[in-house]
Protein backbone atom coordinates (compact mmCIF):
# COMPACT_ATOMS: atom_id res chain seq x y z
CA UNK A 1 99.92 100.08 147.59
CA UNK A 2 101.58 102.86 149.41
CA UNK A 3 99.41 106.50 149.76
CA UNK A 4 102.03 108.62 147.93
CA UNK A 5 100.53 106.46 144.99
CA UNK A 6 97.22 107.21 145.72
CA UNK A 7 98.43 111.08 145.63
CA UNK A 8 100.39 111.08 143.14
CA UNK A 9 98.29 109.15 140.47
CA UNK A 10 100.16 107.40 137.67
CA UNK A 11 103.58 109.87 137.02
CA UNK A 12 105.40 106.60 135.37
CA UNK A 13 103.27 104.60 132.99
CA UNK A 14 104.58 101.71 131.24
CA UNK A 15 104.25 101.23 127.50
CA UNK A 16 102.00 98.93 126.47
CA UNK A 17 104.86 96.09 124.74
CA UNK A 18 106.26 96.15 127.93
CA UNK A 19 103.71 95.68 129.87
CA UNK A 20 102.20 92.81 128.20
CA UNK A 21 105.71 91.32 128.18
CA UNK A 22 106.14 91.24 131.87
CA UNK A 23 102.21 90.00 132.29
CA UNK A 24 103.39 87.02 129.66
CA UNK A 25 106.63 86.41 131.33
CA UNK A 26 104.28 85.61 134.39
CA UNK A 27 101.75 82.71 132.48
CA UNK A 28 102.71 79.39 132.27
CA UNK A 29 100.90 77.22 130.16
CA UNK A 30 98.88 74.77 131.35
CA UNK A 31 99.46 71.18 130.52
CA UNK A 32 95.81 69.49 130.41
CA UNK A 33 94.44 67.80 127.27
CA UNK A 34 91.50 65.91 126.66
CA UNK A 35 91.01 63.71 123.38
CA UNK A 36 87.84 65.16 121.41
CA UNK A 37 85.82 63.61 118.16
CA UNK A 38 87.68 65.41 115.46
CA UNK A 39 84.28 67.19 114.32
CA UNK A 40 84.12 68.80 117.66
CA UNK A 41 87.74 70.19 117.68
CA UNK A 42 87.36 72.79 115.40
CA UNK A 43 89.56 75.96 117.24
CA UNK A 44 91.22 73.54 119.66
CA UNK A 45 94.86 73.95 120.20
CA UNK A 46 96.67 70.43 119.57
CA UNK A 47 98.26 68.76 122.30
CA UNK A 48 100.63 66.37 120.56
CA UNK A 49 102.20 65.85 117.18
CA UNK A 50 99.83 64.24 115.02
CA UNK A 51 101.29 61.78 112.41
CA UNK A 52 98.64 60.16 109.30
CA UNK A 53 98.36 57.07 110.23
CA UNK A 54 97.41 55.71 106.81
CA UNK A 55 98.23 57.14 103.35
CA UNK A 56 95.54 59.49 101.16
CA UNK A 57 94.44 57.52 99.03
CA UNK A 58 95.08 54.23 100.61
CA UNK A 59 95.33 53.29 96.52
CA UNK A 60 96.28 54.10 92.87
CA UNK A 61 93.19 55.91 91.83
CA UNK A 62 92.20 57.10 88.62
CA UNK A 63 92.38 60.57 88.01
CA UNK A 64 89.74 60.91 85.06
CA UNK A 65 86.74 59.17 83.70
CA UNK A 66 88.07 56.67 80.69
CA UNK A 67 89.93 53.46 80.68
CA UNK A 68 92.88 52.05 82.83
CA UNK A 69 95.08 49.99 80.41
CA UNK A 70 98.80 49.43 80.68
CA UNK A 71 100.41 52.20 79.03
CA UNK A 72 102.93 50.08 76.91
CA UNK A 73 99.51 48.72 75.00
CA UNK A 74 98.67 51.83 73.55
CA UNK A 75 102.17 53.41 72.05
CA UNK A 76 101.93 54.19 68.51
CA UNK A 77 98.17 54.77 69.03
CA UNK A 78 96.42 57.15 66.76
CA UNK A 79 93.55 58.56 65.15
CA UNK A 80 94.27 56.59 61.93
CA UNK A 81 95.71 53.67 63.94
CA UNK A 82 94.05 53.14 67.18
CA UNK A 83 95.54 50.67 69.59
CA UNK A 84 92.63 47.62 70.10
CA UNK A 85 92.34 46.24 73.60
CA UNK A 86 89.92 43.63 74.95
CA UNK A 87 86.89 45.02 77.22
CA UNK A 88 86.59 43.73 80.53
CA UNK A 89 84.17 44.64 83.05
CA UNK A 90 83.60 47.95 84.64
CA UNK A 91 85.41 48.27 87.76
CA UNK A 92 87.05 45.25 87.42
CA UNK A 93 90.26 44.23 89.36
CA UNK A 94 93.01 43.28 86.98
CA UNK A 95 94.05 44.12 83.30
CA UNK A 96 96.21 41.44 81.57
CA UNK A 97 98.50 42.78 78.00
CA UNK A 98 96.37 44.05 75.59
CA UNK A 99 92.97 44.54 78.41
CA UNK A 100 91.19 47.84 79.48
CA UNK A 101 89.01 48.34 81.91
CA UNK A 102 86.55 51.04 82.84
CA UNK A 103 87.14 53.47 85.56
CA UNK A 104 85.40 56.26 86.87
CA UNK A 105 87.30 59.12 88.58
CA UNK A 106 88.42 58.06 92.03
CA UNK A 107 87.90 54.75 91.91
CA UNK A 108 91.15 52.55 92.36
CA UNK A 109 92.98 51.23 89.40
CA UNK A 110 92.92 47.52 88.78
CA UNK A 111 96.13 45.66 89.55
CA UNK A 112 98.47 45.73 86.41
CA UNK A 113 97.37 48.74 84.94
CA UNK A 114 99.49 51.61 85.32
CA UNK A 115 97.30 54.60 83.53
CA UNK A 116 94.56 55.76 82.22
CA UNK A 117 93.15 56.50 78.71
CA UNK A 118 90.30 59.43 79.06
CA UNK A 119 86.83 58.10 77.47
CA UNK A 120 86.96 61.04 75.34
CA UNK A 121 90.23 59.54 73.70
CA UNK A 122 88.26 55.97 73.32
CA UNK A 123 85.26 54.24 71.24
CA UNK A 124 84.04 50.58 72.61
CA UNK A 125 83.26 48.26 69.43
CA UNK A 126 81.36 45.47 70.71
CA UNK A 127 84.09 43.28 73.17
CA UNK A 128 87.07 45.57 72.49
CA UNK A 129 87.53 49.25 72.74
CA UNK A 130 89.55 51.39 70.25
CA UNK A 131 92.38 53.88 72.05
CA UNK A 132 92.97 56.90 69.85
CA UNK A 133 95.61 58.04 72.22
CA UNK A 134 98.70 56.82 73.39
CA UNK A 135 99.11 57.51 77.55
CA UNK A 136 102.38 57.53 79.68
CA UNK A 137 102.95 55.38 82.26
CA UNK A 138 100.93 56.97 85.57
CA UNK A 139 99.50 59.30 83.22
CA UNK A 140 95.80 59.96 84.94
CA UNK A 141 96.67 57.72 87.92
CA UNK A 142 96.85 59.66 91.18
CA UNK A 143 99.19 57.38 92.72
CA UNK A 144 98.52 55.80 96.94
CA UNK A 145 99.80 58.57 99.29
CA UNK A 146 99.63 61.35 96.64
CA UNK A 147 97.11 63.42 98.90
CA UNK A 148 99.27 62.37 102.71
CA UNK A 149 102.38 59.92 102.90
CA UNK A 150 101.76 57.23 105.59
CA UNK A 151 103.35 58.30 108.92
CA UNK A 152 103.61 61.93 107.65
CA UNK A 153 103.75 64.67 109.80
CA UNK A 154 100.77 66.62 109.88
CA UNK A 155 100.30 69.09 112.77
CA UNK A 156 102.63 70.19 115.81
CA UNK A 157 101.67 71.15 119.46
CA UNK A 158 100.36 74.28 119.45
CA UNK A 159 98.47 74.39 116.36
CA UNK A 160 95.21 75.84 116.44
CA UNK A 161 92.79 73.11 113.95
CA UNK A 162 90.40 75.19 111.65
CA UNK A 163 87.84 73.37 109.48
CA UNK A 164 90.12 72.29 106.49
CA UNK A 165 92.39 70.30 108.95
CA UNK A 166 89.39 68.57 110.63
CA UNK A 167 88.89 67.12 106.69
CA UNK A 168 92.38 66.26 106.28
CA UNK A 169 92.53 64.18 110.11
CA UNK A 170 89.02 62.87 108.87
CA UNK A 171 90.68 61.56 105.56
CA UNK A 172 93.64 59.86 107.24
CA UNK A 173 91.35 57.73 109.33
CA UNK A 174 91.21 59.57 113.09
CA UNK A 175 88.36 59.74 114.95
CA UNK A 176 89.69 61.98 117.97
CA UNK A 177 92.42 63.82 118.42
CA UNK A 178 94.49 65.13 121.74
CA UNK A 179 93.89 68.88 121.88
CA UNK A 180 94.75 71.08 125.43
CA UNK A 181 91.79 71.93 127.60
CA UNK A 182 90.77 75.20 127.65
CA UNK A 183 92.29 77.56 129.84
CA UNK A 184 90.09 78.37 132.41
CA UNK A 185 89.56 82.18 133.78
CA UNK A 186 88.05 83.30 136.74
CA UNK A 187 85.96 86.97 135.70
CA UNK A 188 85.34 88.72 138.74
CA UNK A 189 83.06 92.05 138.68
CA UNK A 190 84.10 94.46 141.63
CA UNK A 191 82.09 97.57 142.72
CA UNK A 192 79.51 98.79 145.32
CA UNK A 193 77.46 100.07 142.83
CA UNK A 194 76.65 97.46 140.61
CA UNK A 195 73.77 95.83 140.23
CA UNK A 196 71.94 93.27 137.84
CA UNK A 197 69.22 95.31 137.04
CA UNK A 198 66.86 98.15 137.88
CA UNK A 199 69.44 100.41 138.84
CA UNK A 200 68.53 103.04 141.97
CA UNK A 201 70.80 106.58 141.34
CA UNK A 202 74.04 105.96 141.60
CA UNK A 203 73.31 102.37 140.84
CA UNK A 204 74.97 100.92 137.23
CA UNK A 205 74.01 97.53 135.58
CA UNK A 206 76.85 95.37 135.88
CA UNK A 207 78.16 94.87 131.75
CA UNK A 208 82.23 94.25 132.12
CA UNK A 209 81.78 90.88 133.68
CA UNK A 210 79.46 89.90 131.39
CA UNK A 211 81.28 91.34 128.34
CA UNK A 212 84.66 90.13 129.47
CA UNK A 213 83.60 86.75 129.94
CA UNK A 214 81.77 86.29 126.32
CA UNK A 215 84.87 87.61 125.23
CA UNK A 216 86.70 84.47 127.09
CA UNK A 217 84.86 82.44 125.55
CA UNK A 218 85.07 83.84 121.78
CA UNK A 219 88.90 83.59 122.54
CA UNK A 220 89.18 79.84 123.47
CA UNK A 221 89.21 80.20 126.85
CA UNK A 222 86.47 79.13 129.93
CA UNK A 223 84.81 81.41 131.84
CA UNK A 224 83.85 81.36 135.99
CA UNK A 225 81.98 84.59 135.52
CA UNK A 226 81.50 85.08 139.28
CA UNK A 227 78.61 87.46 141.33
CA UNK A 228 79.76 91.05 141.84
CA UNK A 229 82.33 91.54 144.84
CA UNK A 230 81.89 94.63 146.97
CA UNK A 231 84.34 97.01 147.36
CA UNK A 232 85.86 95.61 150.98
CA UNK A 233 89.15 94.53 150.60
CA UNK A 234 88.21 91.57 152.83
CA UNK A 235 85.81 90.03 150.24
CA UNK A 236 87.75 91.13 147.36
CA UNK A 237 90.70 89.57 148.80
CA UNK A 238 88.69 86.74 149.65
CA UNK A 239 87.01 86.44 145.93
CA UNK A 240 90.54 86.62 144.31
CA UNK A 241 92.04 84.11 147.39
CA UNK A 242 89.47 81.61 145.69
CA UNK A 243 89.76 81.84 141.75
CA UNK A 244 93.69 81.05 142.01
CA UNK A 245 93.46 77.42 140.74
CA UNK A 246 92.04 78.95 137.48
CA UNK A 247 94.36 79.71 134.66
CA UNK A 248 93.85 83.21 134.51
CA UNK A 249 92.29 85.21 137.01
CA UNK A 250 90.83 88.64 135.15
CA UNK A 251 88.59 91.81 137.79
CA UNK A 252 87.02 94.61 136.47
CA UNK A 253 86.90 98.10 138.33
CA UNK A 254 88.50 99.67 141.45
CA UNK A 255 92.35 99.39 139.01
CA UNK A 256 93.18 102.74 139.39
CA UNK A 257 94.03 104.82 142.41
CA UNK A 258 91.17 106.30 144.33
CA UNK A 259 89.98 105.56 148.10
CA UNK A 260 87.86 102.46 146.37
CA UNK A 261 90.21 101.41 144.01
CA UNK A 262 91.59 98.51 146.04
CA UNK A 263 92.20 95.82 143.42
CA UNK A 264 96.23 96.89 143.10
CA UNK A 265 96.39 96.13 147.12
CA UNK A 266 94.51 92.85 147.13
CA UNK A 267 96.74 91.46 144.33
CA UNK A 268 99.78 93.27 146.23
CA UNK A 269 99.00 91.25 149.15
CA UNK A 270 98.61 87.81 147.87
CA UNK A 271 101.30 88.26 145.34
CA UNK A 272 103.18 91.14 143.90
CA UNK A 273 101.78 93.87 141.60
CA UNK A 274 104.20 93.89 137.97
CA UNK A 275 102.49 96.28 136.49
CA UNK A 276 100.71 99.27 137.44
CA UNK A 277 99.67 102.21 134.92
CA UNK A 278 100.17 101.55 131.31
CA UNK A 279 100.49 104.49 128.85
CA UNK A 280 97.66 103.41 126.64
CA UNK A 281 94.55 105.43 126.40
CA UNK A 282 91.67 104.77 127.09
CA UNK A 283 92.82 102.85 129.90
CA UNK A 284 95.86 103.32 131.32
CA UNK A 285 95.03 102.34 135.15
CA UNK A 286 95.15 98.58 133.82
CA UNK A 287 96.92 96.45 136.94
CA UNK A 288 99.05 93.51 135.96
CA UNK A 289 100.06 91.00 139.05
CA UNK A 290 100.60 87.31 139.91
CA UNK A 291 99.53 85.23 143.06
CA UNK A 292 100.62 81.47 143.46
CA UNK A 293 101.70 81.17 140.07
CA UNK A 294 98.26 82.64 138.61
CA UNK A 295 98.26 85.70 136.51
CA UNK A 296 95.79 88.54 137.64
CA UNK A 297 94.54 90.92 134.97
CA UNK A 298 92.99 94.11 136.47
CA UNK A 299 90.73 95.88 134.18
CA UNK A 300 89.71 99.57 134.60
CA UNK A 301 86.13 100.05 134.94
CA UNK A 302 85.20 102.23 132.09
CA UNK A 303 83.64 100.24 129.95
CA UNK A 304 85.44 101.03 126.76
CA UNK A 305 88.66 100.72 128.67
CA UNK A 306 88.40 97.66 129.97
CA UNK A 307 87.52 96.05 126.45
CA UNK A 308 90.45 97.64 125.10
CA UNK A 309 92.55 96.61 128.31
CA UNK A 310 91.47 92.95 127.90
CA UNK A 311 92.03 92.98 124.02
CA UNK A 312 95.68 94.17 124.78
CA UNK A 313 96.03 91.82 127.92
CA UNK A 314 93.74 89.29 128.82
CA UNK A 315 93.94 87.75 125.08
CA UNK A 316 97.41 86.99 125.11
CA UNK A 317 97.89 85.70 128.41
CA UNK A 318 94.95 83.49 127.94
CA UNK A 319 96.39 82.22 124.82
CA UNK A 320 99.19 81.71 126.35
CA UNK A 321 98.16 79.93 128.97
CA UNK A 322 96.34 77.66 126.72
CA UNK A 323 99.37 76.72 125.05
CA UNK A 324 99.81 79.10 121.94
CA UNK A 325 99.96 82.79 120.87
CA UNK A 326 97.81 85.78 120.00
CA UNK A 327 97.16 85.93 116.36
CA UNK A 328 97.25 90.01 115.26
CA UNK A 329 94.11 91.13 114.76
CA UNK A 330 92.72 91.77 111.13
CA UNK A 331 92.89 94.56 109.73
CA UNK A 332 91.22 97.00 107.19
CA UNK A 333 92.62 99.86 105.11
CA UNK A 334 90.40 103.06 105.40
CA UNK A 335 90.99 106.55 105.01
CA UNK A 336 90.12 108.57 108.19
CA UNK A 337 87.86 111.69 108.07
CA UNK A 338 88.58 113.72 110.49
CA UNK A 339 91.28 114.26 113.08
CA UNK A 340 92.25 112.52 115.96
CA UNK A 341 94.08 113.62 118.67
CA UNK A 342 96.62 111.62 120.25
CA UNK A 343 99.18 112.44 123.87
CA UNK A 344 102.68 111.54 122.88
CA UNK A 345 104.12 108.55 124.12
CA UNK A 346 100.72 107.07 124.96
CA UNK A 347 99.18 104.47 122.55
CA UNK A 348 95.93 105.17 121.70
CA UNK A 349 93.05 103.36 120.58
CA UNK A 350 90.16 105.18 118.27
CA UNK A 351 87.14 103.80 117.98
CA UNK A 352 85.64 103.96 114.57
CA UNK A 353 82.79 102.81 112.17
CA UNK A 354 83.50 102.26 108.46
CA UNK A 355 81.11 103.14 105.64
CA UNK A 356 81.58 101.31 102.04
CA UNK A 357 82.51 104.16 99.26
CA UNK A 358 79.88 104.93 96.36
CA UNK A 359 80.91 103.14 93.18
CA UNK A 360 81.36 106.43 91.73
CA UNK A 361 83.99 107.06 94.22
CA UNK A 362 85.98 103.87 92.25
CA UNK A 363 88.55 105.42 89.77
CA UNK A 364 90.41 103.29 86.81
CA UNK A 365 89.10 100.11 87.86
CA UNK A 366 90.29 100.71 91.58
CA UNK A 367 88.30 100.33 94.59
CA UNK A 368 88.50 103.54 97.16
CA UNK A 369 88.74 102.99 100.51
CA UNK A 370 85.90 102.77 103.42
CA UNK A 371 85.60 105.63 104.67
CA UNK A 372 86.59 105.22 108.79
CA UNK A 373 85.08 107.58 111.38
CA UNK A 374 85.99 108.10 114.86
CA UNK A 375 82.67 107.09 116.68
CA UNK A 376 83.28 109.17 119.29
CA UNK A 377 86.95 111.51 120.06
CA UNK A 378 86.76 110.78 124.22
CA UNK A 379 84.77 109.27 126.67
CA UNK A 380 86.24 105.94 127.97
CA UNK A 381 82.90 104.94 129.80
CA UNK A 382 80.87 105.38 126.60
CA UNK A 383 79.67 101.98 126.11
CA UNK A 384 78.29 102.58 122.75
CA UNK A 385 81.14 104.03 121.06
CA UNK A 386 82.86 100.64 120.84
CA UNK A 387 79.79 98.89 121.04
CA UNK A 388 78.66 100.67 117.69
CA UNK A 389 81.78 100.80 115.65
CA UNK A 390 83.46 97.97 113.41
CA UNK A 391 86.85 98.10 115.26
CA UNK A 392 89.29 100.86 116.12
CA UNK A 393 92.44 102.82 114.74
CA UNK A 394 95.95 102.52 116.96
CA UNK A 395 97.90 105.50 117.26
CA UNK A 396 101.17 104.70 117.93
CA UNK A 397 103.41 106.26 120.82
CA UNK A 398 105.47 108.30 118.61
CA UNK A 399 102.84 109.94 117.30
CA UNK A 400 100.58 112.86 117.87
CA UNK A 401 97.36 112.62 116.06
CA UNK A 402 96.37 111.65 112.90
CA UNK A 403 95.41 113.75 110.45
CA UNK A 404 91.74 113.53 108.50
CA UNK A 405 92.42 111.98 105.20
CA UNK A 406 95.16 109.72 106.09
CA UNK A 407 95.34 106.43 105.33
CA UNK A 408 94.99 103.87 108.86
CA UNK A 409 94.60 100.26 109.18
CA UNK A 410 91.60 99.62 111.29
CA UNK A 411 91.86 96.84 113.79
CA UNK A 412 88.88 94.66 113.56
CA UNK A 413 89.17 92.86 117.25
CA UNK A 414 85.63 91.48 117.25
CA UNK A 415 85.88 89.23 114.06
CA UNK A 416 88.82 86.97 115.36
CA UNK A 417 89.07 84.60 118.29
């Protein structure tokens, strides 16, 4: 990093799209699966196309409690002029011309009959049973392969399994399934003054490392959360030097462009720097790089700016390193109380807590909206304000401010992985 950038601070920042463009442009996805019981893979991205194996059912199954008969037995039945079948045996596994058997609902339907008459619709008299009702062929039959076709394609690569499709692989018969590893990133905390505890004066308690790695793992990914490095290029270059084999490789402090800010150099000189100043507030002296094929995330060390720095950054790039893409974040619809300021051209992130409105706030039957307020206008290094607030309110480039009273969509980036 030359000293004219040291001087000159960050003139040219890049816009945040862009920048996490060229960081994705540099992540290759790794290709490492592992199979997994298919209770355990809940969240795991899937390796390989997954096919059903056997249909759902495996069998024609009744659909409602009553009778399976053949349906051409009981045309022309009525209430004055039931149709009279022999009884056979609950559960039994064939009905002959002018038979019924009883069935419960999901059990399979004996060979030869092709629907079911609901008990409602029947009376059993002694041996025979009396059909009030005349059925349609696979009327109340759920037929084999209704649910999943044998061989049917159920999930592509890069599918991310949630609980419903853990039932459905569970229902076609599989036991495991072939899901990628995670990705694996490297968290390494830089600064002189950190410490783990009992902090001296200008001593801090290190909190990005730990934060940033719980946040790896909330997002899919495996963290190395390493000791703190000192700031001596030698050891940080030596720290970084060692983490390349891991998928992502993510530092926090010394981004920016003072005499101990040395994290842009070290990445400089064991790979190239792509990005160096982002116009994105708080945060803007993010540093985006690659070494040996690794990606190298550079997180100011503020801590409110290096959460929002590794929401915008670190997520995507370990998604997709992992094999699939960042999700948007939810959001809420709130009305904003008060002002917030906002430097053109710069995307900026408010931090904000929502309170529920009173019921008497509802008008006509229509919910009002939470009411969402800034937790705190400035401050990037004010843990709290993020740490206290339900999400946070983007202002895009274009604009300057938002006005108290508007209507925003709050970003909730803690409730999503």
């Amino acid at each position: 990093m030359s000293h004219d950038r040291r001087e000159s601070g960050f003139k040219r920042r890049t816009r945040v799209a862009d920048a996490r463009a060229t960081l994705l442009d540099a992540v290759t996805p790794h290709d490492r699966t592992e199979s997994v019981p298919v209770g355990a893979a809940d969240g795991r991205v899937v390796a390989e196309p997954i096919d059903a194996p056997a249909p759902v059912p495996g069998y024609d199954r009744a659909a409602m409690d009553g009778y399976a008969v053949r349906a051409s037995d009981t045309f022309g039945a009525g209430d004055r002029s039931p149709a009279v079948l022999a009884a056979k045996p609950a559960e039994a596994d064939a009905v002959a011309p002018g038979e019924a058997a009883r069935v419960h609902t999901g059990s399979a339907v004996p060979e030869g009959a092709d629907a079911v008459v609901m008990v409602e619709q029947v009376e059993s008299v002694g041996d025979e049973v009396e059909v009030f009702d005349a059925v349609a062929t696979g009327e109340n039959v759920g037929e084999a392969g209704e649910d999943v076709a044998d061989g049917q394609r159920l999930y592509e690569p890069g599918h991310v399994l949630r609980p419903s499709d853990l039932g459905l692989l569970r229902s076609v018969g599989l036991d495991e399934v072939t899901v990628r590893e995670p990705p694996e990133v490297a968290v390494i905390p830089t600064g002189e003054e950190l410490v783990e505890s009992d902090p001296g004066p200008g001593e801090v308690i290190e909190t990005n490392g730990l934060t940033v790695s719980r946040l790896v793992e909330r997002w899919g990914g495996e963290a190395r959360y390493r000791d703190v490095v000192t700031d001596d290029p030698d050891a940080l270059r030596e720290a970084v030097a060692a983490d390349l084999d891991a998928d992502v490789v993510v530092t926090t402090g010394g981004s920016s462009v003072g005499e101990r800010d040395l994290i842009p150099e070290v990445v400089d000189g064991l790979g190239e720097v792509l990005v160096h100043g982002v116009a994105l507030k708080p945060g803007h002296p993010v540093c985006l790089g690659a070494a040996e094929g690794t990606p190298i995330v550079s997180l100011p060390g503020y801590p409110v700016a290096c959460i929002v720095n590794a929401a915008q950054f670190l997520r995507p790039a370990l998604k997709r390193a992992g094999g699939t893409d960042a999700d948007p974040f939810p959001t809420r619809r709130a009305t904003l109380d008060r002002k917030v300021a906002s430097e053109p051209g710069v995307r900026t992130f408010a931090r904000v807590s929502l309170s529920e409105p009173d019921e008497a706030e509802a008008t006509d039957g229509d919910d009002a909206l939470p009411t969402a307020t800034p937790t705190r206008a400035s401050g990037s290094g004010i843990l709290s304000s993020v740490a206290l607030a339900e999400g946070w309110v983007v202002v895009p480039e274009p604009r300057e401010g938002l006005d108290a009273g508007e209507p925003v969509d709050v970003e909730l980036w803690e409730v999503t992985e």
